[in-house]
PDB file of N, CA and C in Angstrom:
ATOM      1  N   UNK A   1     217.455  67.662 219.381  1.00  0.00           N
ATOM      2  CA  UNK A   1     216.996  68.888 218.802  1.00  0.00           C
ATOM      3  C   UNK A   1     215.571  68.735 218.286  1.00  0.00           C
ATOM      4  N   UNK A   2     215.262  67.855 217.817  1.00  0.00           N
ATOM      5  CA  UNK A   2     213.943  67.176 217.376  1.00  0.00           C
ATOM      6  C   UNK A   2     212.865  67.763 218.381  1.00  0.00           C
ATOM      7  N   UNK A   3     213.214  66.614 219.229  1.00  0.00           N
ATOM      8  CA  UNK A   3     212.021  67.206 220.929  1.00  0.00           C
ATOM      9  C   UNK A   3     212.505  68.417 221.097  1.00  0.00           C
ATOM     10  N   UNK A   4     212.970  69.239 221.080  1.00  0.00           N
ATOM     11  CA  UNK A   4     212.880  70.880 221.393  1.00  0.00           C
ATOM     12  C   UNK A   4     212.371  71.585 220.369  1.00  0.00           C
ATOM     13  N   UNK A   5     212.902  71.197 219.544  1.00  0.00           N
ATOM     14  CA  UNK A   5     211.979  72.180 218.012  1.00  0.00           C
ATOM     15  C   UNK A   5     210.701  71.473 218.329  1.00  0.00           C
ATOM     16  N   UNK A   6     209.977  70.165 218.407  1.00  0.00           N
ATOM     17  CA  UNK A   6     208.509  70.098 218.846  1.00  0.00           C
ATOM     18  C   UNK A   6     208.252  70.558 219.723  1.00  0.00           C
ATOM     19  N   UNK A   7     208.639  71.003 221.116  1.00  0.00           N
ATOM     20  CA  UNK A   7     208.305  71.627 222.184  1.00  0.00           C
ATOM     21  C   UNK A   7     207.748  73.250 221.714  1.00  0.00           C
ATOM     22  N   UNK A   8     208.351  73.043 220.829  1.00  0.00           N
ATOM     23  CA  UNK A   8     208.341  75.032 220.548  1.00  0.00           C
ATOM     24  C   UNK A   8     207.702  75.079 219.640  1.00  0.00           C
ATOM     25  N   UNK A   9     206.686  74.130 218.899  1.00  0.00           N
ATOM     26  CA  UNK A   9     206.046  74.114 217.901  1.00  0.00           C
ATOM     27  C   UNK A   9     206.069  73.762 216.385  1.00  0.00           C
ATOM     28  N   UNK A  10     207.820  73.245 216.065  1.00  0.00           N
ATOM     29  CA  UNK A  10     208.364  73.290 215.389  1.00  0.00           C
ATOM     30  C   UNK A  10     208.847  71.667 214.459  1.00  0.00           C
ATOM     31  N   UNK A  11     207.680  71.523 213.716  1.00  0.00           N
ATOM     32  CA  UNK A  11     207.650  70.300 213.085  1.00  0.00           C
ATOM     33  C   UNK A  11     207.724  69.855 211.743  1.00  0.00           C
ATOM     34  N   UNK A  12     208.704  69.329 211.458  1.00  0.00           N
ATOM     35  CA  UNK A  12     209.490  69.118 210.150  1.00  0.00           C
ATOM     36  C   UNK A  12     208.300  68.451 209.121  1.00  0.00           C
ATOM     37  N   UNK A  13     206.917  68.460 209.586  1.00  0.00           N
ATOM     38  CA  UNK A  13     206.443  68.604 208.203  1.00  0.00           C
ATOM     39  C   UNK A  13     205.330  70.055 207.678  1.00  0.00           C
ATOM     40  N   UNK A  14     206.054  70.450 208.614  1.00  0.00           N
ATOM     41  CA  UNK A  14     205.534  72.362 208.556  1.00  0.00           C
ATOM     42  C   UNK A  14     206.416  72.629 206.979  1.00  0.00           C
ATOM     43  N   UNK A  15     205.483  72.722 205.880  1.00  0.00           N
ATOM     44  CA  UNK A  15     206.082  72.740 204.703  1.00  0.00           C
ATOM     45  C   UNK A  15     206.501  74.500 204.792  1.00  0.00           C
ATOM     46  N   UNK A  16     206.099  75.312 205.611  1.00  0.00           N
ATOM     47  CA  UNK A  16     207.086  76.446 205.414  1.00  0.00           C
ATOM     48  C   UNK A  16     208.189  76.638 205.762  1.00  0.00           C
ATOM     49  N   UNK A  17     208.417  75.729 206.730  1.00  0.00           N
ATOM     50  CA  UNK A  17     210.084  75.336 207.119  1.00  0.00           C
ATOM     51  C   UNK A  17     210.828  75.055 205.512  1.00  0.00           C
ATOM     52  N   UNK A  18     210.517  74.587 204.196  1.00  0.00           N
ATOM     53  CA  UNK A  18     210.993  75.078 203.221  1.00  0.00           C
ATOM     54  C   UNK A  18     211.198  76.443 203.030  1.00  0.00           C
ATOM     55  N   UNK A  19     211.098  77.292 203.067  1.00  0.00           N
ATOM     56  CA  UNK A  19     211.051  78.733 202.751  1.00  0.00           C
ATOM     57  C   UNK A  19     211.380  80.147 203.621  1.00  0.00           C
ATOM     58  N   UNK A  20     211.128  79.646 205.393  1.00  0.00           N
ATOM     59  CA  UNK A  20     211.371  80.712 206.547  1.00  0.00           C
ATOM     60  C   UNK A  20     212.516  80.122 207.324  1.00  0.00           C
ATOM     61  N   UNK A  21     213.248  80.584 207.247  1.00  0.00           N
ATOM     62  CA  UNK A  21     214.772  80.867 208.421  1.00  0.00           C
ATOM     63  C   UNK A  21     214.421  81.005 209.646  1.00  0.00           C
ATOM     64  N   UNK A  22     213.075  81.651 210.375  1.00  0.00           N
ATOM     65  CA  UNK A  22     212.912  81.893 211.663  1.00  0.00           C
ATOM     66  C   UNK A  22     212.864  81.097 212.258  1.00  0.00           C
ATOM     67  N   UNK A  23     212.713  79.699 211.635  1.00  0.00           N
ATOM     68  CA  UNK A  23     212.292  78.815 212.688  1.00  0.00           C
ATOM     69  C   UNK A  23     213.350  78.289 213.285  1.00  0.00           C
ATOM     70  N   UNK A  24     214.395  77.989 212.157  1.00  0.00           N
ATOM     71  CA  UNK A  24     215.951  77.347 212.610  1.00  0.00           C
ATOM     72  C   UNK A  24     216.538  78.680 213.419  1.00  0.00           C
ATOM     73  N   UNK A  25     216.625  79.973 213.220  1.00  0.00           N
ATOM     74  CA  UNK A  25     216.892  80.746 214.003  1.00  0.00           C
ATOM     75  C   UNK A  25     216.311  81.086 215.341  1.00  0.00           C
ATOM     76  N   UNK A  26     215.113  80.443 215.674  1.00  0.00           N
ATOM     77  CA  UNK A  26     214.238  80.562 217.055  1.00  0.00           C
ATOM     78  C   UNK A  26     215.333  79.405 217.752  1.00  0.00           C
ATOM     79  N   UNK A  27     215.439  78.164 216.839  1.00  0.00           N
ATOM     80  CA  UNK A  27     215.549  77.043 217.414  1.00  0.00           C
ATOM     81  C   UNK A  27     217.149  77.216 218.187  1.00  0.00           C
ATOM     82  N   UNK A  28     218.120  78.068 217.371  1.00  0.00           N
ATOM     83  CA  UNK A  28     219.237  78.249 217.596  1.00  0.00           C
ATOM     84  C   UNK A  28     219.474  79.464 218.589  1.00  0.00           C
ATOM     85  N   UNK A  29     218.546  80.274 218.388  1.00  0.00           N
ATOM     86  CA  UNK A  29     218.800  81.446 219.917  1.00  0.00           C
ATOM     87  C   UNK A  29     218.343  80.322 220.973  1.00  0.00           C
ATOM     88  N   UNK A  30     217.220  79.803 220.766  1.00  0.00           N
ATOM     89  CA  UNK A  30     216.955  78.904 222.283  1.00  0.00           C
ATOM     90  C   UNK A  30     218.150  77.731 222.852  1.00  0.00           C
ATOM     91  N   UNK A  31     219.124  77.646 222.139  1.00  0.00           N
ATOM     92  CA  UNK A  31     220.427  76.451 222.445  1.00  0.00           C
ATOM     93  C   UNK A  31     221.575  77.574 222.630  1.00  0.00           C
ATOM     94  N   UNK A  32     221.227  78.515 222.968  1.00  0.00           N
ATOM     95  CA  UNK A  32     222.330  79.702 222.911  1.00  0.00           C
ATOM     96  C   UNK A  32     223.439  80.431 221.913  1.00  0.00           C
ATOM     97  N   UNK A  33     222.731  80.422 220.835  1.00  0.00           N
ATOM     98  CA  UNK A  33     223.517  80.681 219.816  1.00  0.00           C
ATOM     99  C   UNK A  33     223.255  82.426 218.834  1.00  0.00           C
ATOM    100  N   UNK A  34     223.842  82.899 218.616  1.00  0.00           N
ATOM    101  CA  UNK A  34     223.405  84.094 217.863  1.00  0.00           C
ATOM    102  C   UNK A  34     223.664  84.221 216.620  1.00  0.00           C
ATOM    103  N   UNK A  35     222.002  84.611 215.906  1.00  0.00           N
ATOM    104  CA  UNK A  35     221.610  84.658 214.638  1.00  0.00           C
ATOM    105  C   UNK A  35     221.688  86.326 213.857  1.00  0.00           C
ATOM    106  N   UNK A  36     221.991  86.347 212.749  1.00  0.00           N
ATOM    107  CA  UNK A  36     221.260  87.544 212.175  1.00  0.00           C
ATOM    108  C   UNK A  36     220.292  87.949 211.948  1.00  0.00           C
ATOM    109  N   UNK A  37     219.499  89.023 212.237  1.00  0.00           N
ATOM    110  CA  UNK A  37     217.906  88.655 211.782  1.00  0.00           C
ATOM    111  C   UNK A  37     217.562  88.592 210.399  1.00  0.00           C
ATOM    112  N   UNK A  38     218.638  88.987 209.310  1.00  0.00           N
ATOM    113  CA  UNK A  38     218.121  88.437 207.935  1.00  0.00           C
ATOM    114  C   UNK A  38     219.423  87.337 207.498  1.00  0.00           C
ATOM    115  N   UNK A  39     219.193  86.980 205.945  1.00  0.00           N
ATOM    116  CA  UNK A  39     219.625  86.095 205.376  1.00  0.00           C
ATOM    117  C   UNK A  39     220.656  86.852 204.535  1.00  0.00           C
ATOM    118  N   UNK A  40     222.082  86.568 204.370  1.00  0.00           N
ATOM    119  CA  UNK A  40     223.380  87.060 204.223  1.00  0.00           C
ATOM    120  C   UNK A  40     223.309  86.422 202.344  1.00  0.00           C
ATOM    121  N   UNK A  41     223.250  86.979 201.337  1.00  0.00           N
ATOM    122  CA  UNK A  41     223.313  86.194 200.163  1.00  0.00           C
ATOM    123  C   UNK A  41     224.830  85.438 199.928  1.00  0.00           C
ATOM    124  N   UNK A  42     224.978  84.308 199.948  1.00  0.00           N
ATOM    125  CA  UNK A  42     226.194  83.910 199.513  1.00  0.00           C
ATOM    126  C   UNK A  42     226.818  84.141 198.101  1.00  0.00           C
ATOM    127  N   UNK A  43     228.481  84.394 198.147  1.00  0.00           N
ATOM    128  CA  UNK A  43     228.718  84.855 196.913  1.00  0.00           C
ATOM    129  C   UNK A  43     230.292  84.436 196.704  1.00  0.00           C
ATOM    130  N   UNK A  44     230.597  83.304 197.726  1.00  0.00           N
ATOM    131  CA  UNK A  44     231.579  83.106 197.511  1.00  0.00           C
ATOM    132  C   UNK A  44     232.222  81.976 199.000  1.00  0.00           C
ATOM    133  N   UNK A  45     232.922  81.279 198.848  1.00  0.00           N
ATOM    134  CA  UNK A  45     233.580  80.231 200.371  1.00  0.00           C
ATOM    135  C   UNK A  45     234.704  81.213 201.086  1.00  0.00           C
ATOM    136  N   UNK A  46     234.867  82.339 200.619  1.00  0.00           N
ATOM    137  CA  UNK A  46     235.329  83.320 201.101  1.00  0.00           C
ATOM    138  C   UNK A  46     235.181  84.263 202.326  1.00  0.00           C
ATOM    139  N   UNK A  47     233.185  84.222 201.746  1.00  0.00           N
ATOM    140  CA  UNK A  47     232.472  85.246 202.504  1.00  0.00           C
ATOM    141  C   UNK A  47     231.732  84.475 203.485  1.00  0.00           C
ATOM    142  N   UNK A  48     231.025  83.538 203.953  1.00  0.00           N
ATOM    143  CA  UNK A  48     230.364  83.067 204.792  1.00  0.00           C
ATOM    144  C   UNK A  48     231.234  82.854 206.970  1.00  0.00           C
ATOM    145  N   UNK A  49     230.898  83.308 207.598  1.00  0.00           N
ATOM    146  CA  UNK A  49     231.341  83.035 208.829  1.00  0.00           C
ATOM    147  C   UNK A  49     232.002  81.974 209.267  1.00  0.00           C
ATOM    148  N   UNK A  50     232.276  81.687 210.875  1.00  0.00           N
ATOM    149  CA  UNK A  50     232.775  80.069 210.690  1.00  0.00           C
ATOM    150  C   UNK A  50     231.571  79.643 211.014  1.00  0.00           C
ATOM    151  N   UNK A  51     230.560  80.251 211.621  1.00  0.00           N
ATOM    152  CA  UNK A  51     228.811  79.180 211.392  1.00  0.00           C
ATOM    153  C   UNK A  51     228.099  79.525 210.445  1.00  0.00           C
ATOM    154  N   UNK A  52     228.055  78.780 209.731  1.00  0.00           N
ATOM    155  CA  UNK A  52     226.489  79.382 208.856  1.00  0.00           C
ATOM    156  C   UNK A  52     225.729  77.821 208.050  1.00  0.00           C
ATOM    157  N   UNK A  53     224.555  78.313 207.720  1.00  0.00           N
ATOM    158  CA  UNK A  53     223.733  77.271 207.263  1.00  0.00           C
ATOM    159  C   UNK A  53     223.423  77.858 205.846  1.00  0.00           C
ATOM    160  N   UNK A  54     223.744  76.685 204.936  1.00  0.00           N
ATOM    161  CA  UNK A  54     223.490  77.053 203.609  1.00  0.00           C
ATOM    162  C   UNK A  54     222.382  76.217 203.372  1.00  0.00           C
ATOM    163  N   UNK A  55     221.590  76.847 202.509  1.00  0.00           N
ATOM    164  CA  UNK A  55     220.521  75.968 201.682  1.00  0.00           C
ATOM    165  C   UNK A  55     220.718  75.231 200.737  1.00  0.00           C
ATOM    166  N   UNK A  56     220.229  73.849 200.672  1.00  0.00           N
ATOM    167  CA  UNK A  56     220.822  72.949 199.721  1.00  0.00           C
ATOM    168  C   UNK A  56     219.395  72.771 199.037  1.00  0.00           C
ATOM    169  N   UNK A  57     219.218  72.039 197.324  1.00  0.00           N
ATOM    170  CA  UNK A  57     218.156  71.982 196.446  1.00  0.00           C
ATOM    171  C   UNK A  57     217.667  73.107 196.376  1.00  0.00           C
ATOM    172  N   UNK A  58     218.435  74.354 196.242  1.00  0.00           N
ATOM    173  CA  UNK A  58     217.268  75.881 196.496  1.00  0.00           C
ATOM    174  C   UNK A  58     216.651  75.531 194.808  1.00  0.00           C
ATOM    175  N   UNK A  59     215.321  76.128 195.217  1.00  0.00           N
ATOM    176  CA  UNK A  59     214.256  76.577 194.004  1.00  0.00           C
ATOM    177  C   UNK A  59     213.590  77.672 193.811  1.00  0.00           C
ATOM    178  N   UNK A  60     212.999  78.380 193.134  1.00  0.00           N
ATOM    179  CA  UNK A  60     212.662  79.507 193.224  1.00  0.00           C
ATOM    180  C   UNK A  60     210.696  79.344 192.661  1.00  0.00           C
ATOM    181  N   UNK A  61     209.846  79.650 193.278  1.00  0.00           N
ATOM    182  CA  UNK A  61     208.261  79.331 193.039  1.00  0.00           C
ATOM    183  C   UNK A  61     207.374  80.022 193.236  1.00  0.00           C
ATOM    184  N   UNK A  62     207.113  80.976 192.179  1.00  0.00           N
ATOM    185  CA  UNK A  62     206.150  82.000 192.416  1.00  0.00           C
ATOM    186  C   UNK A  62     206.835  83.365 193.208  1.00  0.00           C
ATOM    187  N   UNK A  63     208.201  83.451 192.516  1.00  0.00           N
ATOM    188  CA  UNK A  63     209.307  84.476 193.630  1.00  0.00           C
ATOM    189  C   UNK A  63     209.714  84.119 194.606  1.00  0.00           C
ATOM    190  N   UNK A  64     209.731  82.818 195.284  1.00  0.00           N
ATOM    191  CA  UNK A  64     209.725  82.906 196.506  1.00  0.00           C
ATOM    192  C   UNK A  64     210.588  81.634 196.804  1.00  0.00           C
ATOM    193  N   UNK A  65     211.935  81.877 198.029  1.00  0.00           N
ATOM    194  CA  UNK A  65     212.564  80.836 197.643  1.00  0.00           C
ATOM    195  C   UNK A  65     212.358  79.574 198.642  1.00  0.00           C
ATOM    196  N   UNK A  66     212.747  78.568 198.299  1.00  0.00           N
ATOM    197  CA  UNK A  66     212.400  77.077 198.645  1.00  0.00           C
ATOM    198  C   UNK A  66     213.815  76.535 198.570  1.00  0.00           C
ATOM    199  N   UNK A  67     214.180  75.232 199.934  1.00  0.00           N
ATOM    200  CA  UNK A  67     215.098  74.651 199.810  1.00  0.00           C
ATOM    201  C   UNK A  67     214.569  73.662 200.378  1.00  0.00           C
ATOM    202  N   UNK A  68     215.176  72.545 200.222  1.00  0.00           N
ATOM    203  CA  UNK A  68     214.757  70.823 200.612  1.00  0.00           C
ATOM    204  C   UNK A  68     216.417  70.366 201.321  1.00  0.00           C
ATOM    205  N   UNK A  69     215.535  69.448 202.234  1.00  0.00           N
ATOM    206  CA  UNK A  69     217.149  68.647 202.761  1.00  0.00           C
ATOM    207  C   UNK A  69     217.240  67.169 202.178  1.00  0.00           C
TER     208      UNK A  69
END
């Protein structure tokens, strides 16, 4: 997945990859997979699909949110 997310421009020290979903969602329509085009707020292990990607270390900076792996 590495070499395809670089193929497509997509390099893990692109510090906005903290903050934009599009990129993991480009990366995942291109492996055949279907995304939402926005971000679903979690509110419970109830509500999430059987795929989804949660953000782990979220922060919040200047309004704007940030997660780290």
């Amino acid at each position: 997945m590495k070499r395809i997310a670089n193929a497509m421009g997509i390099h893990a020290t692109d510090q906005s990859l903290w903050s934009d979903t599009q990129y993991i969602r480009r990366l995942l329509s291109a492996r055949g997979f279907v995304t939402f085009d926005n971000e679903i707020p979690f509110e419970s292990w109830d509500g999430p699909p059987d795929l989804a990607l949660l953000s782990i270390k979220h922060y919040q900076k200047n309004e704007k949110n940030f997660w780290q792996g």
